[in-house]
Structure formats: C-alpha cells, structure tokens
C-alpha atoms as a PDB file:
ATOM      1  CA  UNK A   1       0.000   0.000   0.000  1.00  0.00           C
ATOM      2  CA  UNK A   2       1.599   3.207  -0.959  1.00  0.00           C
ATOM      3  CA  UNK A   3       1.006   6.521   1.078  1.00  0.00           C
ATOM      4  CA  UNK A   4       2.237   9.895   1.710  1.00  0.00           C
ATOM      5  CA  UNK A   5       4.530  10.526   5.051  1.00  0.00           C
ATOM      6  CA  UNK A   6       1.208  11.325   6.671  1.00  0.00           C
ATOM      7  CA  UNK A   7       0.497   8.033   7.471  1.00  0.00           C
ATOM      8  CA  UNK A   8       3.538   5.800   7.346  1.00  0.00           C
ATOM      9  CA  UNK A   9       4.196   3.274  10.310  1.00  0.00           C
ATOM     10  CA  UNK A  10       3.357  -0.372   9.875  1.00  0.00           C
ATOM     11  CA  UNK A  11       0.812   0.066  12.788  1.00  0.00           C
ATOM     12  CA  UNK A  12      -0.207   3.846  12.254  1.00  0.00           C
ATOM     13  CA  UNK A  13      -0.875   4.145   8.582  1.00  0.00           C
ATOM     14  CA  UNK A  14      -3.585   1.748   7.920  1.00  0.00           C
ATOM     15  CA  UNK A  15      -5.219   3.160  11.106  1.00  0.00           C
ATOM     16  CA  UNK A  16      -4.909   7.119  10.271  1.00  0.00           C
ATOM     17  CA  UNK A  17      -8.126   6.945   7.943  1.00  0.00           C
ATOM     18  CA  UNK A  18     -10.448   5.563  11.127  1.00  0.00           C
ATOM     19  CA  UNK A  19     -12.050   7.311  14.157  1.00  0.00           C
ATOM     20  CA  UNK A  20     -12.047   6.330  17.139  1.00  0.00           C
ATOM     21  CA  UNK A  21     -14.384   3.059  16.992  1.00  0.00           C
ATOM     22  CA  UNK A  22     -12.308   1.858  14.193  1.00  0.00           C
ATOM     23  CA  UNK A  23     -14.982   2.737  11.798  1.00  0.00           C
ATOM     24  CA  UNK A  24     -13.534   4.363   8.329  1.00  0.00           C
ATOM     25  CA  UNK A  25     -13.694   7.686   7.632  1.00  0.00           C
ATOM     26  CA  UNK A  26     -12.548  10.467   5.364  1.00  0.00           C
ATOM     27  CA  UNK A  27      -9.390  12.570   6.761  1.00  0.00           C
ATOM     28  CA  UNK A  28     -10.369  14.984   4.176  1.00  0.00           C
ATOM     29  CA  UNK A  29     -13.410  15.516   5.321  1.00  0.00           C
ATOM     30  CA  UNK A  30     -14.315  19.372   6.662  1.00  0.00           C
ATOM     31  CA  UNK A  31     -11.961  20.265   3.922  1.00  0.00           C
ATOM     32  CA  UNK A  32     -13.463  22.722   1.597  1.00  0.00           C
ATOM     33  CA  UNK A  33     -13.386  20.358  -1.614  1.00  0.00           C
ATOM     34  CA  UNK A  34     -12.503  23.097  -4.180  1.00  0.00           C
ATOM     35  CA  UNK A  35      -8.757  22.682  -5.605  1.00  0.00           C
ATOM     36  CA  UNK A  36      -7.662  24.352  -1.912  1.00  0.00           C
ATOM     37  CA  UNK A  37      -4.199  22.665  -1.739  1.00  0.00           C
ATOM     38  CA  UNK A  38      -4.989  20.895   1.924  1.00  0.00           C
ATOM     39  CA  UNK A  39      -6.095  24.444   3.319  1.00  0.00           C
ATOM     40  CA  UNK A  40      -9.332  24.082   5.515  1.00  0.00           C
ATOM     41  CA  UNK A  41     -11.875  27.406   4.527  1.00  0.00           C
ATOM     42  CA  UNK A  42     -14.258  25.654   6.501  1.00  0.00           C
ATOM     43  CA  UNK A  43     -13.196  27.818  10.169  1.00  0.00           C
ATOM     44  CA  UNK A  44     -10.891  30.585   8.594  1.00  0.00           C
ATOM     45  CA  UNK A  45     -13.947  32.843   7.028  1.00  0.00           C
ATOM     46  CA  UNK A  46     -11.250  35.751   6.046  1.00  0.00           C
ATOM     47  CA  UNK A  47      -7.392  36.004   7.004  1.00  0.00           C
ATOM     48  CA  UNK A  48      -6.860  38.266   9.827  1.00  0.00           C
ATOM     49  CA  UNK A  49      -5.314  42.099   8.726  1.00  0.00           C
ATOM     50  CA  UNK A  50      -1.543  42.327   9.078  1.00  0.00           C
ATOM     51  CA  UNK A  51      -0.174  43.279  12.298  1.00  0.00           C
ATOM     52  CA  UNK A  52       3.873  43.238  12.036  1.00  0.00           C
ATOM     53  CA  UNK A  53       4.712  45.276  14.728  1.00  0.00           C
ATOM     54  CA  UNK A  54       1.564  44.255  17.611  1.00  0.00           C
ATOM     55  CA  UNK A  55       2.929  40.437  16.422  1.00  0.00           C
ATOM     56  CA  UNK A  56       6.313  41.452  17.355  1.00  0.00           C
ATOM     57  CA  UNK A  57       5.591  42.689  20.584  1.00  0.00           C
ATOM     58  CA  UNK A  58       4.114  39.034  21.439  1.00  0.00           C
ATOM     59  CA  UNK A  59       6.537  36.821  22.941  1.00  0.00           C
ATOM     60  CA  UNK A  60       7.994  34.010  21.076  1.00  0.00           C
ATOM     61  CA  UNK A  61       6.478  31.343  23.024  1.00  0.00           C
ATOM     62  CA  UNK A  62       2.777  32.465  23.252  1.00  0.00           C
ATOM     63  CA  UNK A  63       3.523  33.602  19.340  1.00  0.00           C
ATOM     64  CA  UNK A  64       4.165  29.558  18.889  1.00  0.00           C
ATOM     65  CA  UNK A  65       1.074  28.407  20.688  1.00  0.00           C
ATOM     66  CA  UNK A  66      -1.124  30.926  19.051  1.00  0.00           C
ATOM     67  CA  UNK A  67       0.631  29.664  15.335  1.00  0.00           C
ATOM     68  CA  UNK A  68       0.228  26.009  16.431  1.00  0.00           C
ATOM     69  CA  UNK A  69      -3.434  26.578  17.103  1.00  0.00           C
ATOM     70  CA  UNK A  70      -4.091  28.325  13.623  1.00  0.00           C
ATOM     71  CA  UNK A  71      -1.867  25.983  11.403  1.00  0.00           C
ATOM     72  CA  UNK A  72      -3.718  23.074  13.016  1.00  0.00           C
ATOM     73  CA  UNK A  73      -6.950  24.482  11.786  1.00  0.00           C
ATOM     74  CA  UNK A  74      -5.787  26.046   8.446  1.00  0.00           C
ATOM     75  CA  UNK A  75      -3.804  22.336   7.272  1.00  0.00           C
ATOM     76  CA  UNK A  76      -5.755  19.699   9.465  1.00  0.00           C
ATOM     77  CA  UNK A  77      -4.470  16.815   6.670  1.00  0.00           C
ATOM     78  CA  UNK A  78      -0.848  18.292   6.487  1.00  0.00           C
ATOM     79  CA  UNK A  79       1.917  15.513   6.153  1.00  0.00           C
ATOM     80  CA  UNK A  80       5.603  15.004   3.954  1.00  0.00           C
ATOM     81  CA  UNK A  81       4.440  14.752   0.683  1.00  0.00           C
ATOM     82  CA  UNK A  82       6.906  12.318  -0.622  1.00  0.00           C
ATOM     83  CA  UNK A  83       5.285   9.001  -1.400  1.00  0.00           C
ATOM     84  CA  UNK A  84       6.286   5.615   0.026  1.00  0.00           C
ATOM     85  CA  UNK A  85       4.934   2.358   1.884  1.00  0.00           C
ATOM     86  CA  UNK A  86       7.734   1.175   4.085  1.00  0.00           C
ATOM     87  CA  UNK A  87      10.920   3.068   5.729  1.00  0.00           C
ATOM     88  CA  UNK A  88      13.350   1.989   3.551  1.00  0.00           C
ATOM     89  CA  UNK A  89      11.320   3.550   0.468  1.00  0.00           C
ATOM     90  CA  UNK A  90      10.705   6.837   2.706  1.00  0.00           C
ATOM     91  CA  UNK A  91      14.586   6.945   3.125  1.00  0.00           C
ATOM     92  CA  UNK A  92      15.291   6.436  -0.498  1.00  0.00           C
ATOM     93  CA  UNK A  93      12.991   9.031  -1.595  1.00  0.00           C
ATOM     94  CA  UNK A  94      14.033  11.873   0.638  1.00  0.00           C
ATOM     95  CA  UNK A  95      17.347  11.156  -0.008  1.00  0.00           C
ATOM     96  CA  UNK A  96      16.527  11.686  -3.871  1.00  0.00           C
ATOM     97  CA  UNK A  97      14.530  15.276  -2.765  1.00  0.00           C
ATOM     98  CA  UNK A  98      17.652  17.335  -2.208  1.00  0.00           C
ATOM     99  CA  UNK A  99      17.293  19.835  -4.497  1.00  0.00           C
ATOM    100  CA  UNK A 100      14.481  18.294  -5.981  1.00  0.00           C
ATOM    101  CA  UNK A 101      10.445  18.468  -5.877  1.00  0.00           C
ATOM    102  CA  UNK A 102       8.754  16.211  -4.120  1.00  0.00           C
ATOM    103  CA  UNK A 103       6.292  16.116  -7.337  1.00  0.00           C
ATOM    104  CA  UNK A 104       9.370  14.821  -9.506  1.00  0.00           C
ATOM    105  CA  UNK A 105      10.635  12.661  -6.653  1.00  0.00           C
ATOM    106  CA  UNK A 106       7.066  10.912  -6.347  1.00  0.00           C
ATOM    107  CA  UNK A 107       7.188  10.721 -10.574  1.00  0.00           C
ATOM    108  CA  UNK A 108      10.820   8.552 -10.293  1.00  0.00           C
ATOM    109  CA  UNK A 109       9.993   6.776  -7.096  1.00  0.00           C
ATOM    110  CA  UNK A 110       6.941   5.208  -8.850  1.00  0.00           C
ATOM    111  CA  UNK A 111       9.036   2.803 -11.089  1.00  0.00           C
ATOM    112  CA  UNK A 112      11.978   2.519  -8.999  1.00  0.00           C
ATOM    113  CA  UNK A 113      10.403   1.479  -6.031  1.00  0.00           C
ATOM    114  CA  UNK A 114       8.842  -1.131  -7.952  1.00  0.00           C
ATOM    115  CA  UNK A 115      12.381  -2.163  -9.239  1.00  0.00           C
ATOM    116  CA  UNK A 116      14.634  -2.380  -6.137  1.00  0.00           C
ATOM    117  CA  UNK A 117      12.280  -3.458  -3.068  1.00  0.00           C
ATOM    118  CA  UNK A 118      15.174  -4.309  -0.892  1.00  0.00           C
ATOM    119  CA  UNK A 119      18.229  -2.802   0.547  1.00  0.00           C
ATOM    120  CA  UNK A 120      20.436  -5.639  -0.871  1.00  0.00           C
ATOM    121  CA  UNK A 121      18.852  -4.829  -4.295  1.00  0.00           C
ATOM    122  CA  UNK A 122      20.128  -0.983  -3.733  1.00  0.00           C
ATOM    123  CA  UNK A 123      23.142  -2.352  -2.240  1.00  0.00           C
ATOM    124  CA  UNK A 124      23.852  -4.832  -5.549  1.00  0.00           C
ATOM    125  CA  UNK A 125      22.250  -2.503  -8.162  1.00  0.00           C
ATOM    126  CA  UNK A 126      25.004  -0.950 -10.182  1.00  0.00           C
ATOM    127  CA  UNK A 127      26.329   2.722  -9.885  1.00  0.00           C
ATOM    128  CA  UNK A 128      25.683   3.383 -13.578  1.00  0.00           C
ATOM    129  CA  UNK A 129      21.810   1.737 -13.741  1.00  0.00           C
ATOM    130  CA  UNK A 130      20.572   3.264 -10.420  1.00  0.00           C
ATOM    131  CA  UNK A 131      22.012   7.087 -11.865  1.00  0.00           C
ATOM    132  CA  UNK A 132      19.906   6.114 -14.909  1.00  0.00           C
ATOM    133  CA  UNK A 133      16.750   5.464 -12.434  1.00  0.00           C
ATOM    134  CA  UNK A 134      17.041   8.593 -10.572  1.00  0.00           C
ATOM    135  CA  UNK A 135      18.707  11.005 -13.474  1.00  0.00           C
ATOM    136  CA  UNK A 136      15.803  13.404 -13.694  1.00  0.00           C
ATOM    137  CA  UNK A 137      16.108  13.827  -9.998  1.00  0.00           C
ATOM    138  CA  UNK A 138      19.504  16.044 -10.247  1.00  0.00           C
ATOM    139  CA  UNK A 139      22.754  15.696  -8.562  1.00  0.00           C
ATOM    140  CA  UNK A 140      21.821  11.838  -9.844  1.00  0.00           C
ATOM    141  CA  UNK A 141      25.788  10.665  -9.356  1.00  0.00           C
ATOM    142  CA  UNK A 142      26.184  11.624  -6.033  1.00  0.00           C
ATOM    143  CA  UNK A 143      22.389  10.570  -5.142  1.00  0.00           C
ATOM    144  CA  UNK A 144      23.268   6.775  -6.406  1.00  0.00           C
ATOM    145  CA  UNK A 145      26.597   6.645  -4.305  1.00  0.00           C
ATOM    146  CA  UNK A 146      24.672   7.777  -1.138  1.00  0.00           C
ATOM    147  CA  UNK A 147      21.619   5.583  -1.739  1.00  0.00           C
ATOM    148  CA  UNK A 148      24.188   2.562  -2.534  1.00  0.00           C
ATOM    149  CA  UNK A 149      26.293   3.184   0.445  1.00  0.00           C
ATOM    150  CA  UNK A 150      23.542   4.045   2.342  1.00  0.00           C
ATOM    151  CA  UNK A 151      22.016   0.149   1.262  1.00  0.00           C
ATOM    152  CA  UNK A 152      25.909  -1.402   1.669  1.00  0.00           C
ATOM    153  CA  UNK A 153      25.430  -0.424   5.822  1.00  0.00           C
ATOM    154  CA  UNK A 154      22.155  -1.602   6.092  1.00  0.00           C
ATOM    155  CA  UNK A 155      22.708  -5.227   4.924  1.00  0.00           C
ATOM    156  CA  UNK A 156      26.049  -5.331   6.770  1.00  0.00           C
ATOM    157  CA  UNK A 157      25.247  -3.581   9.780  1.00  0.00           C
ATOM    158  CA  UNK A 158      21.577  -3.759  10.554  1.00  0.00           C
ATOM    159  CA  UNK A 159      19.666  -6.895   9.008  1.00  0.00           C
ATOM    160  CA  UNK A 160      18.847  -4.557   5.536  1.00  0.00           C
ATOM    161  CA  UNK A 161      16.585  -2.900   8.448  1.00  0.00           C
ATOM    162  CA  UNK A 162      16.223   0.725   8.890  1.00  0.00           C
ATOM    163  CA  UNK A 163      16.964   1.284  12.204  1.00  0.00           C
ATOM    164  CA  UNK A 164      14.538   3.554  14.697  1.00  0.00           C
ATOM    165  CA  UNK A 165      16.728   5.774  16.249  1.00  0.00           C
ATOM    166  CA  UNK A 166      18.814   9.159  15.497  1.00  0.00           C
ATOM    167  CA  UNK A 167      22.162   7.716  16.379  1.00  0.00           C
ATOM    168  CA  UNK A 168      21.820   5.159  13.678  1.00  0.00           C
ATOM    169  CA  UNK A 169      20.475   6.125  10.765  1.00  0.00           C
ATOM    170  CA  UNK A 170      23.326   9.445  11.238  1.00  0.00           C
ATOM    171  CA  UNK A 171      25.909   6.433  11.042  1.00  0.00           C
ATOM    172  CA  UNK A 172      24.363   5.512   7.902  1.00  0.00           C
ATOM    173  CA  UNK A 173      26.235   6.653   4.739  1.00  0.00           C
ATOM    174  CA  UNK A 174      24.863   9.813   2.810  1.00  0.00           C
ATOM    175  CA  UNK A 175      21.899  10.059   5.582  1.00  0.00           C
ATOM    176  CA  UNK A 176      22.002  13.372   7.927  1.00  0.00           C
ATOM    177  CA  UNK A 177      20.095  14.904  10.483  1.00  0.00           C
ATOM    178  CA  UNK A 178      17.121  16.149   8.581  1.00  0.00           C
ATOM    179  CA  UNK A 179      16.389  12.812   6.519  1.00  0.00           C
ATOM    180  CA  UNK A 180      16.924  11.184   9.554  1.00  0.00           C
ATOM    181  CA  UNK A 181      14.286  13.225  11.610  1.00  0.00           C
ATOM    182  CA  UNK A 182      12.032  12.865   8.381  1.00  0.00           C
ATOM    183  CA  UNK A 183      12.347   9.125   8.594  1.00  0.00           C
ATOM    184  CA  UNK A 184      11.635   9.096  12.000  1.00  0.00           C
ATOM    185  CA  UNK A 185       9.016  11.575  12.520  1.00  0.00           C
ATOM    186  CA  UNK A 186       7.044   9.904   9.245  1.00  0.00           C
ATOM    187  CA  UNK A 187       7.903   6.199   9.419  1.00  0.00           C
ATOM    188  CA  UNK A 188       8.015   5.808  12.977  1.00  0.00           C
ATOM    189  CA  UNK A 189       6.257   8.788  14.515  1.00  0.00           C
ATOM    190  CA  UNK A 190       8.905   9.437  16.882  1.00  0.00           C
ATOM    191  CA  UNK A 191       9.626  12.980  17.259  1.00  0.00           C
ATOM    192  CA  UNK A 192      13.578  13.167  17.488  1.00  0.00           C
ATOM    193  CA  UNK A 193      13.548  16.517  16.202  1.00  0.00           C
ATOM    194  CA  UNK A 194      12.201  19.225  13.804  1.00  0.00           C
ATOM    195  CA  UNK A 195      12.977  19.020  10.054  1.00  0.00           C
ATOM    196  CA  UNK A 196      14.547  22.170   8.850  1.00  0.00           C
ATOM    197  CA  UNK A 197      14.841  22.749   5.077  1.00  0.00           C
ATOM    198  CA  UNK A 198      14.299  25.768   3.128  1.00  0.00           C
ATOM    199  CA  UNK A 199      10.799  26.393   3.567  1.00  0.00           C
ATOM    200  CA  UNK A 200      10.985  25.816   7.554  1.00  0.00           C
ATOM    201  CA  UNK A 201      14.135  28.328   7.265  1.00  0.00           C
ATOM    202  CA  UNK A 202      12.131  31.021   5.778  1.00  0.00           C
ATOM    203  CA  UNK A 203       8.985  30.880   7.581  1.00  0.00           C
ATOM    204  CA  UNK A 204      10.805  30.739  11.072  1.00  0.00           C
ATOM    205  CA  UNK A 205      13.132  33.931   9.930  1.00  0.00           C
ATOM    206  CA  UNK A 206       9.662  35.397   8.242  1.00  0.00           C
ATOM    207  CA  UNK A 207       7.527  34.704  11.797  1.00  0.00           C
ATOM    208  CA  UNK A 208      10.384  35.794  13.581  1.00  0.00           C
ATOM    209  CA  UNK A 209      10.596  32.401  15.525  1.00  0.00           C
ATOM    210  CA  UNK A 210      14.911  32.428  15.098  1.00  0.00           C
ATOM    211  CA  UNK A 211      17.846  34.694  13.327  1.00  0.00           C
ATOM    212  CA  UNK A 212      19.910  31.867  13.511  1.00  0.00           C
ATOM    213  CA  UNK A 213      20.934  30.724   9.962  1.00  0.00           C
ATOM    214  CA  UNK A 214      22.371  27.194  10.352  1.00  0.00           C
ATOM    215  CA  UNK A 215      20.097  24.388  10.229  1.00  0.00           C
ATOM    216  CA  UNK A 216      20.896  22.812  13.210  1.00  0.00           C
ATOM    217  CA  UNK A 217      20.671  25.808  15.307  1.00  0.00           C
ATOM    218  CA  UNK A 218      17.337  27.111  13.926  1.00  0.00           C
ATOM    219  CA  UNK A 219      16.357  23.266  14.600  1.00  0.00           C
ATOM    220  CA  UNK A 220      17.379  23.597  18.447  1.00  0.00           C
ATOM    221  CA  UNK A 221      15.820  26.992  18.831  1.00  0.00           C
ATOM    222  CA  UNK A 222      12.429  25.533  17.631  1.00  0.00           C
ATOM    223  CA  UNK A 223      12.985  22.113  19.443  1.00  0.00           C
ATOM    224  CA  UNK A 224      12.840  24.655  22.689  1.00  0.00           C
ATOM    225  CA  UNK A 225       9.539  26.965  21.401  1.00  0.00           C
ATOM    226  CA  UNK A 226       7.712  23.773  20.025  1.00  0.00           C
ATOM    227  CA  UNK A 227       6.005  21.312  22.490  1.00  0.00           C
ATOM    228  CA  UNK A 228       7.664  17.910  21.507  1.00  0.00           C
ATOM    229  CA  UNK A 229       4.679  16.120  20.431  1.00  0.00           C
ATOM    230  CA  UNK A 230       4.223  18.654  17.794  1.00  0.00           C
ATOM    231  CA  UNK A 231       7.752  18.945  16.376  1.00  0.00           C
ATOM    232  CA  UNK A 232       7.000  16.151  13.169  1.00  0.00           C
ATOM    233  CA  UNK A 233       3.615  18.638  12.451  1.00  0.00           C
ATOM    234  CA  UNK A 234       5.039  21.435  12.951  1.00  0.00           C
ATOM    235  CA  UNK A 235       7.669  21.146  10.222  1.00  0.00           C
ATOM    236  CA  UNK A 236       4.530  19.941   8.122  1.00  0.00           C
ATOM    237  CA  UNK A 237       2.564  23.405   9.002  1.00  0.00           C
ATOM    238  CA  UNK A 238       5.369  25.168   7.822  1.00  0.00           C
ATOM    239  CA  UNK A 239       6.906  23.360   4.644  1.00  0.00           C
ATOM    240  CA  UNK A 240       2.586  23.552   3.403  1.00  0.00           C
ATOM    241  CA  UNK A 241       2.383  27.055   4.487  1.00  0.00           C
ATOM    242  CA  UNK A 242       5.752  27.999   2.590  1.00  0.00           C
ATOM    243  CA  UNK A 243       4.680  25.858  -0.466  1.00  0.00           C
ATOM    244  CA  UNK A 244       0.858  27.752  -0.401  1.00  0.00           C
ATOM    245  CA  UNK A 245       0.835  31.124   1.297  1.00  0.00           C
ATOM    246  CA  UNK A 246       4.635  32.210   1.939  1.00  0.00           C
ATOM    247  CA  UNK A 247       6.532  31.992  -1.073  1.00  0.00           C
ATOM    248  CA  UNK A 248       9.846  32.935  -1.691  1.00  0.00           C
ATOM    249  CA  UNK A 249       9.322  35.817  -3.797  1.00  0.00           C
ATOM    250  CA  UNK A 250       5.516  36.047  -3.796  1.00  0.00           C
ATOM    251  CA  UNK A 251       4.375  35.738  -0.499  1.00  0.00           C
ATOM    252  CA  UNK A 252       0.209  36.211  -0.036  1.00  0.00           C
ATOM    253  CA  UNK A 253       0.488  38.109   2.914  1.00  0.00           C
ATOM    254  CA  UNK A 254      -3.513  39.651   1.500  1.00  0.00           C
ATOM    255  CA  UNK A 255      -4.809  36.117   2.548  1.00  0.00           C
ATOM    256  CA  UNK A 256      -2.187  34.571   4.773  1.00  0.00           C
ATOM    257  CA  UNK A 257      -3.952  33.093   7.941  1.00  0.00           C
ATOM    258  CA  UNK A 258      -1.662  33.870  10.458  1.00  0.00           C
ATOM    259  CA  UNK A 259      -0.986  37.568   9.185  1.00  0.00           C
ATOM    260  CA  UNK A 260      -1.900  38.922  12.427  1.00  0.00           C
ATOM    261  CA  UNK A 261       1.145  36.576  14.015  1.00  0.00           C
ATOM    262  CA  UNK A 262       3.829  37.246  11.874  1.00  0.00           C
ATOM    263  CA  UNK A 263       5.971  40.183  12.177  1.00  0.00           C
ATOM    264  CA  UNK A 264       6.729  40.269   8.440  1.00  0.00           C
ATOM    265  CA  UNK A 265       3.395  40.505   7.202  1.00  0.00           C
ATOM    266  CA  UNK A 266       3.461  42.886   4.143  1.00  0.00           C
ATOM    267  CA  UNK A 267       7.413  43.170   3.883  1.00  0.00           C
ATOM    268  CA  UNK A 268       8.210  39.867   3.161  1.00  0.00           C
ATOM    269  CA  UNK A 269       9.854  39.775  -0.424  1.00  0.00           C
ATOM    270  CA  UNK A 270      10.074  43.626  -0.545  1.00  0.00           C
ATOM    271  CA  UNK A 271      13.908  43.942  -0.091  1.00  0.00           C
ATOM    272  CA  UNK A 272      14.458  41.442  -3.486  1.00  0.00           C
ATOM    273  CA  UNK A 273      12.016  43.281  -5.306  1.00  0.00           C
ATOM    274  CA  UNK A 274      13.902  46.611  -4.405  1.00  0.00           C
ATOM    275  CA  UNK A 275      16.997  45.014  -5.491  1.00  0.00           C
ATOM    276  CA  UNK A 276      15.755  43.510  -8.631  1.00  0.00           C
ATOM    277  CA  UNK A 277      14.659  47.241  -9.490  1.00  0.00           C
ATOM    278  CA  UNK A 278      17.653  48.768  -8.807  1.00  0.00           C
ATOM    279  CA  UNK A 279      19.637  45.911 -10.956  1.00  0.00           C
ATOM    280  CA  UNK A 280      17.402  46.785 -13.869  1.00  0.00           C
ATOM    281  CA  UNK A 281      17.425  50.568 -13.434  1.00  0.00           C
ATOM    282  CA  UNK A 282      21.138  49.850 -12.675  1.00  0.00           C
ATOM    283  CA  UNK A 283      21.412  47.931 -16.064  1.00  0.00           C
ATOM    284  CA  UNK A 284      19.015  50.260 -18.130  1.00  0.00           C
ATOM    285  CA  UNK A 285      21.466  53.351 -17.133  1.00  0.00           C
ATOM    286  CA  UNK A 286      24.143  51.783 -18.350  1.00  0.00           C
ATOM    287  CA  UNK A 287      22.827  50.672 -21.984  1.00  0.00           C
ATOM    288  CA  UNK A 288      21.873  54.437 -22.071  1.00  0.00           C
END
C-alpha cells in the first residue's frame, strides 16, 4: 500500500483513515473540496489584517502556541508529501529530494520502487543503472553513491533494516540529520527533532521564531519553542504554508492566515524586489 509521510508506520498508517471506533472515515473531510491545496476554509472565514509590529511585541512562546493553534486548523491533513509504503522507500525518496520536488521525486519513485524493493537490491544494483533510475532527480551521481552506500550499511550492519533511532540512521552513509528526523518523525512517529529545510528556514526567519541561519541551530531553537509532540507537524505546518501562502518571492500576505502573528506581514519579499529594481534601473542606465 503506498502513502504519503502522513500516514507511514506499519501500525499507524492503515489506522490514520479511522475514528475512534475503528470505523472508516474520510481525513479529508471538513476540507473545503474546491482545488484548496490541503487548506481548511471551513473555520478561517477571512485572514486576519496584518499586524507586524503588535505580532512582534508578542513573545515568542505564546507567538508559537497561538501559530500552532491556527496551522492546526488552516492544514488539518498536512503531512511530507513524498510518497512511500515502508521506511526503507521513505529513506530512499528523501534522499533523492535534495534539491528536488517532491512532485518529480514521487514521478521517479513510482518505477523505482517497484524495481529495487530491498536494501540488498540498492546495495547490488550498479552505480551506472541506479544514476539512470534517478537522473531526472539532479545531482543523480552523487544521489546513487549515497543511496548505494547508504544500502551497503544496512545489509552489513543492521539486518537490511532501517533502524529507529537518530544515532543510527546518522551512522548511515549519505543520511544526515534532517532525513533522519524525516524518517523518524514519518515512518516511525517518533519525534527526534524538527525538520529544517528551506521552507521551515524562511517561515521561522519570516515569523520571527529564530535569526539563527544554520540548520541545526534554527532546529534547536524551535525544538525549545515547540512542544515535543508537535515537532513532526510542525515542520509539516510550515513546509505547506511555505509551499501555499509564503513563497519565496511572492508571499500572499492579503490572505495569509496567520498575518496577524507574523511580524513580516506585508514586507516579506520587498527587499528582493527593491533590489531587482535597482539591478534593472542599474542595467538600463548603463545601456543608455
């Protein structure tokens, strides 16, 4: 059975889609069903006005709760969008989404996953045939050699298991911190730790959560805002709202639903669009 990082553990995944009886249900449902992206209209009627400096003065940590509250209402289905059906294919694939969509990672994954269902068949498979697989992915050489290596320690050093715990899957070839808290959170629902990558950066610069700039730092100063058993969603809330609402350059700050909590609301972007018009005035001066 193949599913999204939503619902991913041997004993958790089959059961995410039932209530509390056990009788099936829709987790979509309360969802407005228009093409919304995951974002629940149902509650939000209209996004709250912008607010940057009143959401400044709020401290960080009832800022947090307040954001925790909302993004749980505004993305009730949010989960890692990479598709897979066991750990091993959950490692693969995020592995293959550095510097990749998850969209084009999901399109390769498809057929490879139907290929090599094994770690000995990663571990076996050979350099040249797996770059083939996962060419369209980018980076595809150095992606094979990690996934290889990464199979190579698994056979020989934990039963072609993935192993459960931070310490190990870190000893693993080609596997670091964040694919190892996105294999845990997802495939084991144990919250190790927050996954920061360059969505979860923005967002927690943007809603003035850290002004740390190293991954791991930005990761401890939300592991110490962010009540543990929310650290997997949280990183969800985030990576959806950065994907939907707070783009890079575009950010829809008109009908963002936590304006009113983020201390950027209505500047965000505005510094690389002044810059972009100054290159071009810059550049049309100069042709003149």
């Amino acid at each position: 059975m193949r599913t999204t990082c939503a619902f991913s553990s041997k004993t958790d995944w089959r059961n995410r889609g039932r209530n509390d009886t056990g009788e099936t249900r829709n987790p979509f449902i309360g969802v407005d069903s228009r093409a919304n992206n995951g974002i629940n209209f149902i509650r939000m009627k209209s996004a709250p006005p912008c607010a940057p400096s009143k959401a400044q003065a709020i401290p960080r940590t009832i800022r947090v709760t307040r954001l925790i509250e909302r993004f749980r209402e505004v993305y009730p289905t949010a989960h890692c969008e990479l598709d897979f059906s066991n750990p091993l294919e959950l490692l693969v694939a995020t592995i293959l989404s550095a510097q990749c969509t998850d969209k084009r990672v999901n399109i390769v994954t498809k057929d490879l996953f139907r290929r090599f269902r094994t770690a000995k068949d990663y571990a076996d498979v050979p350099q040249e045939e797996l770059e083939n697989a996962i060419r369209s992915t980018g980076f595809y050489r150095n992606k094979a050699k990690s996934i290889r290596s990464m199979a190579k320690d698994l056979v020989e050093r934990h039963q072609s298991q993935v192993p459960s715990t931070m310490a190990a899957l870190v000893a693993l070839a080609g596997v670091g911190r964040k694919t190892a808290n996105v294999v845990l959170g997802n495939a084991f629902q144990v919250n190790e730790g927050i996954v920061v990558d360059t969505h979860v950066t923005r967002l927690a610069h943007r809603l003035g959560l850290t002004k740390r700039t190293e991954p791991e730092k930005i990761e401890q100063e939300l592991m110490r805002l962010v009540p543990r058993t929310d650290w997997t969603d949280f990183s969800h809330w985030l990576i959806w709202h950065g994907r939907r609402r707070c783009t890079a350059l575009g950010p829809d700050c008109e009908n963002c639903e936590v304006a009113n909590l983020c201390p950027s609301c209505g500047r965000a972007g505005r510094k690389k669009a002044r810059k972009g018009g100054r290159a071009r005035s810059s550049k049309a001066e100069s042709r003149g």
